[in-house]
Protein backbone atom coordinates (compact mmCIF):
# COMPACT_ATOMS: atom_id res chain seq x y z
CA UNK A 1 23.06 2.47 -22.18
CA UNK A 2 24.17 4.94 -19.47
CA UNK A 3 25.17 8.78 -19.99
CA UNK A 4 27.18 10.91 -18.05
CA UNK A 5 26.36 14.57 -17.80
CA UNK A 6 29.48 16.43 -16.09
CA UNK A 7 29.48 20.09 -16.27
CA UNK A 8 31.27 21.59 -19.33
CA UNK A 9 31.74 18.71 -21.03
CA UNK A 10 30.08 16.62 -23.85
CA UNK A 11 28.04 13.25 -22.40
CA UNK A 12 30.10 10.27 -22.38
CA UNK A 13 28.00 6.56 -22.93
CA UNK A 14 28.85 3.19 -22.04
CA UNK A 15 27.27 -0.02 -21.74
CA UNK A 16 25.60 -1.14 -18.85
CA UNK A 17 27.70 -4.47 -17.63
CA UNK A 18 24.12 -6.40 -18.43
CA UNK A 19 22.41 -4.86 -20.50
CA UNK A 20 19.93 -3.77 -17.88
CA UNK A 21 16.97 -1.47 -16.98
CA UNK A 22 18.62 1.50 -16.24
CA UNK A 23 20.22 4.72 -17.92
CA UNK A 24 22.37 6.91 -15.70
CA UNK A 25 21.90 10.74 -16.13
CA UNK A 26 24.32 13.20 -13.44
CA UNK A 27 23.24 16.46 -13.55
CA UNK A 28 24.27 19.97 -11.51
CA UNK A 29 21.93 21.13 -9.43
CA UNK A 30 22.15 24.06 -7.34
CA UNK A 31 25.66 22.94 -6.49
CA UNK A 32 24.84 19.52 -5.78
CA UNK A 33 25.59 16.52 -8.12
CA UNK A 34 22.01 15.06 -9.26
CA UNK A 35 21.91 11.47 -10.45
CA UNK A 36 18.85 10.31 -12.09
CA UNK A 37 18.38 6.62 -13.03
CA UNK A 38 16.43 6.79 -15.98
CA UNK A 39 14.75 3.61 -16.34
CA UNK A 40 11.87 1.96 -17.97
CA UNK A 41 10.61 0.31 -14.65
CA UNK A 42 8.79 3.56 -12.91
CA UNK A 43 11.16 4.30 -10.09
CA UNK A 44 12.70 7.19 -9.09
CA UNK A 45 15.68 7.11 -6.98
CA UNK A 46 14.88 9.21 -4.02
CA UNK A 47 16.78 11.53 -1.49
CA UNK A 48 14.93 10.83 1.80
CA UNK A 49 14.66 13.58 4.38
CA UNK A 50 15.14 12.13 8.08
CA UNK A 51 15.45 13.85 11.10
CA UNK A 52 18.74 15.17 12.20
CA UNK A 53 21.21 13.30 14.43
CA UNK A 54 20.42 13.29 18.25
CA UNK A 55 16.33 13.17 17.27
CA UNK A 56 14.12 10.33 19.30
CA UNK A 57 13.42 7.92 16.84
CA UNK A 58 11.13 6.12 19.18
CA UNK A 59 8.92 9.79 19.28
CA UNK A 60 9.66 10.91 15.48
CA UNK A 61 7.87 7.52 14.10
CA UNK A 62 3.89 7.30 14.22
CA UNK A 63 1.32 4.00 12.43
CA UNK A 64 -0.29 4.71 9.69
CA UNK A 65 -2.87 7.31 9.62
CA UNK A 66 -5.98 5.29 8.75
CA UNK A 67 -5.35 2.91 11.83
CA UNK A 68 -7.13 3.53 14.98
CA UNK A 69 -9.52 5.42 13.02
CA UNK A 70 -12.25 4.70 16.18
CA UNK A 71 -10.29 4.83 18.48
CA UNK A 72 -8.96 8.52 19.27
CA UNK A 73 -7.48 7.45 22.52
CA UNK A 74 -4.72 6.06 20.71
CA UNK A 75 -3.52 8.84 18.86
CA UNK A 76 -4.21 10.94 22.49
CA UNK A 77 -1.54 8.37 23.94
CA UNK A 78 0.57 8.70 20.99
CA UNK A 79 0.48 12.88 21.45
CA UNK A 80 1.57 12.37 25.16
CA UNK A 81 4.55 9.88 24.12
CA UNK A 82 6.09 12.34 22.22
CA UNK A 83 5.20 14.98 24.19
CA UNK A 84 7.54 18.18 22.80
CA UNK A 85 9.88 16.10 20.69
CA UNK A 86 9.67 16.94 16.38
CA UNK A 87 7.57 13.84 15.61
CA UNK A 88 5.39 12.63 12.55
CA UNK A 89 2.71 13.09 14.32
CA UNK A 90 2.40 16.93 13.84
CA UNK A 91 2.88 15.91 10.08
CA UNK A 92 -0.16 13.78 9.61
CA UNK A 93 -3.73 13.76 10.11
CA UNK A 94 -4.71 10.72 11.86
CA UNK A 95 -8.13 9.75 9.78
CA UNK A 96 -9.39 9.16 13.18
CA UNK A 97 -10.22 13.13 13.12
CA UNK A 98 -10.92 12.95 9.24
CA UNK A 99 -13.53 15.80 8.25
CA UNK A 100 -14.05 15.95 12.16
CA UNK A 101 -14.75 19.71 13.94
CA UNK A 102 -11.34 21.33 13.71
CA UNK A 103 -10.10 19.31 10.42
CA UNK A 104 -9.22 22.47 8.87
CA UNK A 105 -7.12 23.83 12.11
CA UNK A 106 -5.15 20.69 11.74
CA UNK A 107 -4.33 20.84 8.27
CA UNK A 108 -2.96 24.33 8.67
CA UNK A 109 -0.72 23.02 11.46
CA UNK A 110 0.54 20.30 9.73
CA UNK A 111 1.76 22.50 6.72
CA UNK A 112 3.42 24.82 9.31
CA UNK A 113 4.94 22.04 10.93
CA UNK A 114 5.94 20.69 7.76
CA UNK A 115 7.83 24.17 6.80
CA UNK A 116 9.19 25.09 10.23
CA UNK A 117 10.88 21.46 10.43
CA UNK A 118 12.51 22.44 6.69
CA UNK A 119 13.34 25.95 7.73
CA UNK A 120 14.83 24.97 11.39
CA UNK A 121 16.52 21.79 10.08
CA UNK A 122 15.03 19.03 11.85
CA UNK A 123 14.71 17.31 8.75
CA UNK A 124 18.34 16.84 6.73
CA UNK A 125 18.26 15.86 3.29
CA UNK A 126 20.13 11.93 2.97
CA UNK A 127 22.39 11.10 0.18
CA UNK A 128 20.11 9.79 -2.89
CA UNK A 129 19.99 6.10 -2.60
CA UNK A 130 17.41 3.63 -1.77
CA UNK A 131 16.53 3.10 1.92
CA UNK A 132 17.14 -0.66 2.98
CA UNK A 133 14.13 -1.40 5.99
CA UNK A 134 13.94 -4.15 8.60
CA UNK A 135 10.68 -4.27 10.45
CA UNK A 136 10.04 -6.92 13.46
CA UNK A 137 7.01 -6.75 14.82
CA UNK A 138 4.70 -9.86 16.45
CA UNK A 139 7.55 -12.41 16.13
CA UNK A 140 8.08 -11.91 12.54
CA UNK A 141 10.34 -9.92 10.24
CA UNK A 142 10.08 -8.79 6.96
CA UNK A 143 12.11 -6.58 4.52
CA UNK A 144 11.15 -3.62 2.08
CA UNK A 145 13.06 -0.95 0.00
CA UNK A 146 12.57 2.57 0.19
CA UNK A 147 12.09 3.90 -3.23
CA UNK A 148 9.80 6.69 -5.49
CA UNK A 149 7.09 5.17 -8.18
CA UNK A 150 6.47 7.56 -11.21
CA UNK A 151 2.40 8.44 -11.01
CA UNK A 152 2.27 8.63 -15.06
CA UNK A 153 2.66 4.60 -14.71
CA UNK A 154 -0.22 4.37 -12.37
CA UNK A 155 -4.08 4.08 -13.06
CA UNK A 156 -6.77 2.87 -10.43
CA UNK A 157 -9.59 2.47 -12.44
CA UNK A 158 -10.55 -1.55 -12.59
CA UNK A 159 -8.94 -3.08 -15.72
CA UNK A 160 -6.04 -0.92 -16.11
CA UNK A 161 -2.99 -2.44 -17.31
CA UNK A 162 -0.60 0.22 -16.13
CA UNK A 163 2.71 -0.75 -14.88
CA UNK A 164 2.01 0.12 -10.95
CA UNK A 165 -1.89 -0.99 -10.58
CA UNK A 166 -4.23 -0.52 -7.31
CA UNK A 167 -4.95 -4.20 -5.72
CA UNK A 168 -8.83 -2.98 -4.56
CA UNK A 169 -11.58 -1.02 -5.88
CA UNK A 170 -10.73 2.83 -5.39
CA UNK A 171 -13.20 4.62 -3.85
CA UNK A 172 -13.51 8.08 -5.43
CA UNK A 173 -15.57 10.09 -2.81
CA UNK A 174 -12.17 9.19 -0.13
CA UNK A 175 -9.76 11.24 -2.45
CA UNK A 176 -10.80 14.80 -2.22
CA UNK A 177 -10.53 14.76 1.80
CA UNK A 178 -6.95 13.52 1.55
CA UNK A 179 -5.98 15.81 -1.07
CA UNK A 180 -6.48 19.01 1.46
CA UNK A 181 -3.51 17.72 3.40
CA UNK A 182 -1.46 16.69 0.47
CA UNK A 183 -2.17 19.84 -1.53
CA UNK A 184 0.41 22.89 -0.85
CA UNK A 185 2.56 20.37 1.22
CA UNK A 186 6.32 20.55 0.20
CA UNK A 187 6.95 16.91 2.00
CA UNK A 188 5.20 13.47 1.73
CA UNK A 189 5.10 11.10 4.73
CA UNK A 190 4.39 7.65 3.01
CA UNK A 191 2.75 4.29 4.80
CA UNK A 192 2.02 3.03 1.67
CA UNK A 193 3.43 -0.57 1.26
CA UNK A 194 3.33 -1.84 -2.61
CA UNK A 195 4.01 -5.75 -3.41
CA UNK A 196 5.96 -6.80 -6.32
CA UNK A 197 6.24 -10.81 -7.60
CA UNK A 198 9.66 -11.54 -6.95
CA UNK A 199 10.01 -16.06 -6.12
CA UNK A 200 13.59 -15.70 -7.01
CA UNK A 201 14.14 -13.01 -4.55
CA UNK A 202 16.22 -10.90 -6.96
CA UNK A 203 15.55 -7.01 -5.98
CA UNK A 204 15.63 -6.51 -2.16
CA UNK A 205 16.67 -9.86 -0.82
CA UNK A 206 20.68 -9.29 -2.38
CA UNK A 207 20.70 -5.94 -0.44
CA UNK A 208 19.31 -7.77 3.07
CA UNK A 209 22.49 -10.07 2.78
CA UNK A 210 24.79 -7.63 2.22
CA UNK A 211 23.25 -5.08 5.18
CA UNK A 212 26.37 -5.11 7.29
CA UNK A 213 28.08 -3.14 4.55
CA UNK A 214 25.64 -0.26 3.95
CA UNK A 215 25.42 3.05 6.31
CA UNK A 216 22.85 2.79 8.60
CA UNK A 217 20.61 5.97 8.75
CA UNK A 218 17.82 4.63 11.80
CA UNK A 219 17.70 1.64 14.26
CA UNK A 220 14.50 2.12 16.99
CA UNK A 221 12.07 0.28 19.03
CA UNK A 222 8.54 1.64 17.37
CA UNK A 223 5.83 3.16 20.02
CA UNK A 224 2.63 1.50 21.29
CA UNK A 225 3.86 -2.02 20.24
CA UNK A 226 5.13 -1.37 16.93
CA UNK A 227 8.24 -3.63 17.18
CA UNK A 228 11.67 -2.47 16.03
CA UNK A 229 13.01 -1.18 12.40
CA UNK A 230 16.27 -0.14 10.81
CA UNK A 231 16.76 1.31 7.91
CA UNK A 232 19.97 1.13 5.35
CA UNK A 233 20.94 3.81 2.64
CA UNK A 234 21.49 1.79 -0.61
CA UNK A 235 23.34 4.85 -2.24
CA UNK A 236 26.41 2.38 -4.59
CA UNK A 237 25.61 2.42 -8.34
CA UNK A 238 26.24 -1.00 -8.61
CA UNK A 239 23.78 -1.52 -5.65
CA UNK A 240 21.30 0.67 -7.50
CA UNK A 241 21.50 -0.38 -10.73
CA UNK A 242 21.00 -4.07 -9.84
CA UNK A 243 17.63 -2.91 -8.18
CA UNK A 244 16.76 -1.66 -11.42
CA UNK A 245 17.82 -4.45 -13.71
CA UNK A 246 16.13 -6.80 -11.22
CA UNK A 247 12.98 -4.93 -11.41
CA UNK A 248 13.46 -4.90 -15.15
CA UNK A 249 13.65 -8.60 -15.69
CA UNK A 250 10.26 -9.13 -13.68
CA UNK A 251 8.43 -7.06 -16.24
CA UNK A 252 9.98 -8.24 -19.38
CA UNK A 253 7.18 -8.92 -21.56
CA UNK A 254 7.88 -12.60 -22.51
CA UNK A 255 8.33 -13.91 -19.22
CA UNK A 256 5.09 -12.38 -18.17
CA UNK A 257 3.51 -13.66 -20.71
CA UNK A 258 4.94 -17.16 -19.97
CA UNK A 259 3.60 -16.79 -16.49
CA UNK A 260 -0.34 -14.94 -17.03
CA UNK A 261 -0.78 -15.39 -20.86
CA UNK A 262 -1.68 -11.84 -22.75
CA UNK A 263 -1.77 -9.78 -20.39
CA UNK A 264 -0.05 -6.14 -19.96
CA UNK A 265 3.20 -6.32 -17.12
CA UNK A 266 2.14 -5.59 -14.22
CA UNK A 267 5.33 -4.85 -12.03
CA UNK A 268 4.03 -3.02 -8.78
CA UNK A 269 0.24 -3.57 -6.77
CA UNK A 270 -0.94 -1.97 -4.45
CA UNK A 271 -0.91 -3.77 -0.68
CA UNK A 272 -1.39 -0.62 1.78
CA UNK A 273 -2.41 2.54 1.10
CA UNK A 274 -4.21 2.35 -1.79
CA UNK A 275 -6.23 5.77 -1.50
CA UNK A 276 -2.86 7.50 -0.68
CA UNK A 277 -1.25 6.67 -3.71
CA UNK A 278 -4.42 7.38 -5.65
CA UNK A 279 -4.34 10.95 -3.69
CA UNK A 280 -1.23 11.50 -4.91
CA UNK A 281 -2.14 10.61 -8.68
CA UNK A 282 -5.14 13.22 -8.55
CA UNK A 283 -2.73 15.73 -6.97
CA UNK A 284 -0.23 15.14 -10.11
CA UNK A 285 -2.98 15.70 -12.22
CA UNK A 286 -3.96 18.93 -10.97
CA UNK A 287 -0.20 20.18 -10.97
CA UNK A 288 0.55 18.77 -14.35
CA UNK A 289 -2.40 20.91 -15.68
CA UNK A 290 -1.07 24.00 -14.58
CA UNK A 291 2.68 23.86 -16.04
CA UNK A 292 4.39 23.39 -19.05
CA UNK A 293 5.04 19.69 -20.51
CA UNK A 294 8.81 20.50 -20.34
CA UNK A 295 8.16 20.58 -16.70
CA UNK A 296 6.82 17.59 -16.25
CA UNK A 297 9.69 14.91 -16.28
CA UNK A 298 11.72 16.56 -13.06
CA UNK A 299 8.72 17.65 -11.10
CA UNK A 300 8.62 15.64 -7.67
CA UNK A 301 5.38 15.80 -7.36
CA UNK A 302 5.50 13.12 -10.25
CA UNK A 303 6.68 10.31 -7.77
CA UNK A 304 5.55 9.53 -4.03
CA UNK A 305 7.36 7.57 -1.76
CA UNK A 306 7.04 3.84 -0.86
CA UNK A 307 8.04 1.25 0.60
CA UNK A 308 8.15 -2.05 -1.74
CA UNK A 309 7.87 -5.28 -0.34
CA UNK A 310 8.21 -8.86 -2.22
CA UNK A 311 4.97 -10.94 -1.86
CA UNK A 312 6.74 -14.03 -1.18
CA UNK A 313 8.65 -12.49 2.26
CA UNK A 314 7.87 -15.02 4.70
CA UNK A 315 7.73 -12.09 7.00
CA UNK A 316 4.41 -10.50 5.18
CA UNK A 317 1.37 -12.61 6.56
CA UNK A 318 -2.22 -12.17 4.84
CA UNK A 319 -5.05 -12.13 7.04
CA UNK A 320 -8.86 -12.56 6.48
CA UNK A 321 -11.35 -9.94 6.77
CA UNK A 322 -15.00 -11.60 7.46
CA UNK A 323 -18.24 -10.00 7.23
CA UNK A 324 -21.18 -9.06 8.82
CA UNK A 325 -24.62 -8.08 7.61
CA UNK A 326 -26.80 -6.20 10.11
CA UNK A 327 -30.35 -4.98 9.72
CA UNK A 328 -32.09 -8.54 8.24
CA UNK A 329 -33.14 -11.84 9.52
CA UNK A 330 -31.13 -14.31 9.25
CA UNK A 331 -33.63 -16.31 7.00
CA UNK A 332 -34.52 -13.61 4.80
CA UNK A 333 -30.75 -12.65 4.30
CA UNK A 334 -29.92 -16.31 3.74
CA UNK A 335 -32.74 -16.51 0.48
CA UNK A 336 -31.56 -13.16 -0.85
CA UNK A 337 -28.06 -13.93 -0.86
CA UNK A 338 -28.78 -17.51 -2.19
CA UNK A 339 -30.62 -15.59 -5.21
CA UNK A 340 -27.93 -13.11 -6.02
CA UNK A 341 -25.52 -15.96 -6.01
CA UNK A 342 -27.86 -18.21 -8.24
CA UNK A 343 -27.67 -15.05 -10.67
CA UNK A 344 -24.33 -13.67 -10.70
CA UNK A 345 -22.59 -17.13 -11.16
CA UNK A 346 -24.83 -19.75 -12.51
CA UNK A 347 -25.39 -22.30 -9.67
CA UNK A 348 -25.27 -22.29 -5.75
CA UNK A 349 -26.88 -24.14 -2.73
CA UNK A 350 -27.27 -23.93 0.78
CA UNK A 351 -25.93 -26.61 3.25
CA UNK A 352 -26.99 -26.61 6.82
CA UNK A 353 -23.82 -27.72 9.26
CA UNK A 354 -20.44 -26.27 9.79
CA UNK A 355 -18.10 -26.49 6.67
CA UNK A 356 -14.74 -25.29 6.40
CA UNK A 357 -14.24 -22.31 3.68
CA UNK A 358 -12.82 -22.67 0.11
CA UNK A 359 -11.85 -20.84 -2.45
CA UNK A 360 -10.41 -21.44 -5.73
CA UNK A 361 -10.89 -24.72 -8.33
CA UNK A 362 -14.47 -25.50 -8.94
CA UNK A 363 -16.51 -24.26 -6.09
CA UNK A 364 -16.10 -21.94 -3.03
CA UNK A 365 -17.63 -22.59 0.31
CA UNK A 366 -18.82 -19.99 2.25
CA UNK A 367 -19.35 -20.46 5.86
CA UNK A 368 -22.50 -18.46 7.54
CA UNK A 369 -23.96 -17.95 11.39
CA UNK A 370 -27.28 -16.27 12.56
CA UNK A 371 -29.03 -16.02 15.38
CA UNK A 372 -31.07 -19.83 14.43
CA UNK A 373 -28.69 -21.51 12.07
CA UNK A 374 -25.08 -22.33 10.71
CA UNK A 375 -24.11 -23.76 7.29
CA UNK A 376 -22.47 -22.77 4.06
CA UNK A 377 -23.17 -21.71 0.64
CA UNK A 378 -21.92 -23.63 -1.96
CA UNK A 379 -21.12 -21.70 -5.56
CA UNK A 380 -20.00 -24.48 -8.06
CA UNK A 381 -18.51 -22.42 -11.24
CA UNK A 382 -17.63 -18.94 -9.40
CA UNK A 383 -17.05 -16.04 -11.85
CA UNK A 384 -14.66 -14.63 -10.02
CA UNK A 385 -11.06 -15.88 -8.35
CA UNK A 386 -11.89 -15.69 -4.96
CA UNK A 387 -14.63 -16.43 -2.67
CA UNK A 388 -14.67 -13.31 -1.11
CA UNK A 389 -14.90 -11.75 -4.56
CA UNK A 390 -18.32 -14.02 -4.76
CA UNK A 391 -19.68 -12.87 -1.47
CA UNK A 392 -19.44 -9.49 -1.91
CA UNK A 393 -21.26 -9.01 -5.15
CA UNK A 394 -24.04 -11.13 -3.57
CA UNK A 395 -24.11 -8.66 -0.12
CA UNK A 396 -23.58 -5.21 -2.80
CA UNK A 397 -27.25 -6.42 -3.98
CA UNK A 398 -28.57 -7.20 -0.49
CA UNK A 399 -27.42 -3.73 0.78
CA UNK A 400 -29.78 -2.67 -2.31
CA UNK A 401 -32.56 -4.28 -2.00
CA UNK A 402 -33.19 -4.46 1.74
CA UNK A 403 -33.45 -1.23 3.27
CA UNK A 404 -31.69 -0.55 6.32
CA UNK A 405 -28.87 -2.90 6.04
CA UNK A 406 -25.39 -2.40 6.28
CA UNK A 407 -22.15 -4.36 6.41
CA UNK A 408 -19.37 -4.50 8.87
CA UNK A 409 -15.69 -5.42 8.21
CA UNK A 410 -14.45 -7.68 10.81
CA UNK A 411 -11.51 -9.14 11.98
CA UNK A 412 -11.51 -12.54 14.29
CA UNK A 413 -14.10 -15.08 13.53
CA UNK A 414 -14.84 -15.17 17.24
CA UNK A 415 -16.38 -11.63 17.01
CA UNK A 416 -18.23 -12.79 13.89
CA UNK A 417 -19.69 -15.31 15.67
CA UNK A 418 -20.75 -12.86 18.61
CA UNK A 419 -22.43 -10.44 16.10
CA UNK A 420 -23.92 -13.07 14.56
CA UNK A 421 -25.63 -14.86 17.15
CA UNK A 422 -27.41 -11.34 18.39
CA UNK A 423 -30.33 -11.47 15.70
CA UNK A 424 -31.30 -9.69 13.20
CA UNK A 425 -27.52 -10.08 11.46
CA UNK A 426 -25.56 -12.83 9.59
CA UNK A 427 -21.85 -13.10 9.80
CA UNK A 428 -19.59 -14.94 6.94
CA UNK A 429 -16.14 -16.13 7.34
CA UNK A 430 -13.95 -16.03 5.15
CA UNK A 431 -10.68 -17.73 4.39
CA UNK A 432 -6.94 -16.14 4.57
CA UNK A 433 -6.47 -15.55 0.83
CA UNK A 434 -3.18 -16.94 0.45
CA UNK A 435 -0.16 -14.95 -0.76
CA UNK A 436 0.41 -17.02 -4.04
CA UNK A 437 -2.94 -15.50 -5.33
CA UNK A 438 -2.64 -11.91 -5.11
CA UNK A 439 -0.92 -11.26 -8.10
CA UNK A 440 -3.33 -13.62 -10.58
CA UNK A 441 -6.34 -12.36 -9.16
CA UNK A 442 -5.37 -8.48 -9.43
CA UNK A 443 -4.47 -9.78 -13.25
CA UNK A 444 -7.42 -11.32 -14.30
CA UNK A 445 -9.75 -9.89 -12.25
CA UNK A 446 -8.76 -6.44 -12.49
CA UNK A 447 -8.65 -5.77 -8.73
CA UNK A 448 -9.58 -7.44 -5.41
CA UNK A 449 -12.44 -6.88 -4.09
CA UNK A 450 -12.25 -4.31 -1.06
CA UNK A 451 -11.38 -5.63 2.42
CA UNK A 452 -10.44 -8.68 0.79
CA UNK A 453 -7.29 -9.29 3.57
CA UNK A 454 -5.36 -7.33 5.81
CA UNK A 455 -1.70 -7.58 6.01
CA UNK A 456 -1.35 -7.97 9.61
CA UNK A 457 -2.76 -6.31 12.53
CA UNK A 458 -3.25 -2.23 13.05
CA UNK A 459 0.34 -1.95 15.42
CA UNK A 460 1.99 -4.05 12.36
CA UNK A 461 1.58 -1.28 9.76
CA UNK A 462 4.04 0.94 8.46
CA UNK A 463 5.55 3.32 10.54
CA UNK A 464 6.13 7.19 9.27
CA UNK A 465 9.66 7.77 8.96
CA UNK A 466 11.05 8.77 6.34
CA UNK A 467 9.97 12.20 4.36
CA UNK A 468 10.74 13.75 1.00
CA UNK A 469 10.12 16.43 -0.60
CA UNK A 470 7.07 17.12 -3.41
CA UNK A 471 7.30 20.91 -4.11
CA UNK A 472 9.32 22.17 -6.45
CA UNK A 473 12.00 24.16 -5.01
């Protein structure tokens, strides 16, 4: 059912063509016609600030804050690339300087950059739609949709079965550090990326084909390697509503339980940006506590921007992240983990000699190197869905009981094997987890277990570009 609000006059309803998703509401708003999608899926159809006409795209757009994080010289070379130019880089705090001397300087400057872009029009408000974005970056491509996700659907504790779920254990402790940049903001800058299960390629794939026909708002090489991206308003109701229905029919309750037995929908996880998304939750909260319930519904700071990606884009590759344990001889580690394994999942073994990894079915291999040996540990039975799940419950109980060890999250096996071969550490590699099981394992598990993969390298993240605003105006 739709409705029509036009000033001065009673609300006309219709039928949606399909029965879908989506209710139309069209509200005044400070002279400006307001459409709001109501919908039983969680989104919010956005109006996306950009920067106005003439700006340098290839200055304005910045990676993901929490890349580079040790390596400041990056985010130096990024300052001197945009040099003067507005850029997205006076909007963010790289996490590189993250509760660093100066942190609170930085913050302040951000919020004033934030306002004097607003004030000064350097960002313009786009027409509400759906933003349509083509990244190509290391010889691949892949395709997302622009869109806000309601934070009352959202929950990152392990075992929720809320409609938009985080994909790895939150760690509390990192929210309260983000939430001094986010708090007293009026914009967001999202990176986060969120995967939905979509085989049939029903909600973003029908807009990719039909990209020649939509208004193109960017189209930019990205700095420091970055690749190129595009991006496409998706502003026609039929456009929008067929996003919604789409959406709608992957979390009908009978198909999902077809698919994962009796289990709550889960529509949207987490792939990027999981403590952002969770920083914006605990902002909500804090907002929601302070105004009346009438106020809730039409408060931005209800929704944050993402980017939504299907799982099954050929263009999103999952990498590994392997491990290494320093601080503990490489025989010693070997019989600790060996017990912890024994205990948490019924039966395991060691096996001297390279063997490939394995996850999944009836066992999971787990590859090791020290400094004096290489072999494998073998869990028959595992408890969990993945074998990185296994390891890392084994290593949580090493890092207890053997003081002075820590672990290290590493990508490339061939550094692994460098650490590993030092002494006194003992690196584990791990296999790509493949795409197919990210949405079981966040299901029945509850959540992956942290670092499990990486979706690609640090120059292949999400770009800032897009804004919009969270205060209330």
């Amino acid at each position: 059912m739709r409705l029509l609000f036009l000033a001065g006059c009673a609300p006309v309803r219709w039928l949606q063509p399909d029965g879908g998703a989506g209710n139309s509401l069209r509200m005044e708003e400070k002279g400006k016609m307001e459409e709001r999608y109501q919908n039983d899926v969680a989104v919010e159809v956005p109006r996306v600030l950009l920067p106005k006409k003439g700006t340098n795209y290839y200055k304005w757009a910045v990676v993901a804050c929490d890349q580079f994080t040790s390596q400041p010289e990056y985010w130096e070379e990024a300052k001197r690339i945009a040099g003067k130019a507005p850029s997205t880089l006076e909007l963010i705090l790289p996490e590189a300087y993250l509760e660093k001397p100066g942190e609170e300087e930085r913050i302040a400057g951000i919020k004033t950059h934030m306002h004097e872009y607003l004030d000064k029009g350097v960002l313009e408000e786009m027409p509400q739609g759906f933003v349509l974005v083509t990244r190509t970056v290391g010889g691949s491509t892949r395709t997302g949709l622009m869109m806000a996700l309601d934070l009352e659907a959202y929950d990152y504790a392990k075992g929720s079965e809320t409609l938009i779920r985080a994909s790895e254990g939150t760690i509390v402790s990192r929210i309260p550090p983000r939430m001094r940049i986010r708090e007293g903001a009026p914009i967001e800058l999202p990176h986060i990326l969120v995967l939905i299960d979509d085989p049939d390629r029903t909600v973003i794939e029908p807009l990719a084909l039909k990209k020649s026909e939509l208004k193109k708002l960017y189209d930019t090489d990205l700095m420091q390697e970055g690749g190129h991206i595009t991006g496409h308003l998706v502003s026609g109701e039929d456009d929008i509503f067929g996003v919604l229905n789409a959406l709608g029919r992957l979390k009908d309750a009978a198909r999902f339980r077809e698919k994962y037995g009796e289990h709550a929908p889960l529509l949207f996880a987490m792939g990027d940006g999981n403590h952002s998304f969770a920083t914006a939750k605990a902002c909500w909260e804090k907002i929601k506590a302070g105004i009346p319930e009438s106020e809730w519904a039409d408060h931005p700071a209800r929704y944050a921007l993402v980017e939504v990606e299907n799982v099954h884009d050929e263009g999103i590759v999952f990498e590994p992240i392997h491990r290494v344990v320093f601080g503990a001889s490489g025989n010693r580690a070997i019989e600790t983990l060996l017990r912890h394994l024994k205990a948490q999942n019924g039966c395991a073994r060691v096996e001297l000699g390279r063997m490939p990894c394995a996850q999944g079915g009836d066992e999971h291999i787990i590859p090791f190197i020290t400094g004096e040996v290489e072999g494998a540990f073998v869990v028959t039975c595992p408890k969990t869905q993945l074998a990185v799940g296994t390891l890392q419950a084994a290593i949580d109980e090493l890092l207890k009981e053997i003081a002075g060890t820590e672990v290290d999250y590493i990508h490339g096996a061939d550094v692994v094997k460098e650490l590993s071969k030092k002494g006194g550490a003992i690196g584990f590699l791990l296999p790509a987890m493949r795409k197919s099981e990210f949405f079981p394992t966040v299901i029945y598990d509850g959540a992956l277990p942290r670092k499990t993969f990486s979706m690609g390298e640090a120059n292949e993240k999400r770009y800032y570009m897009e804004c919009r605003r969270i205060e209330k105006e």
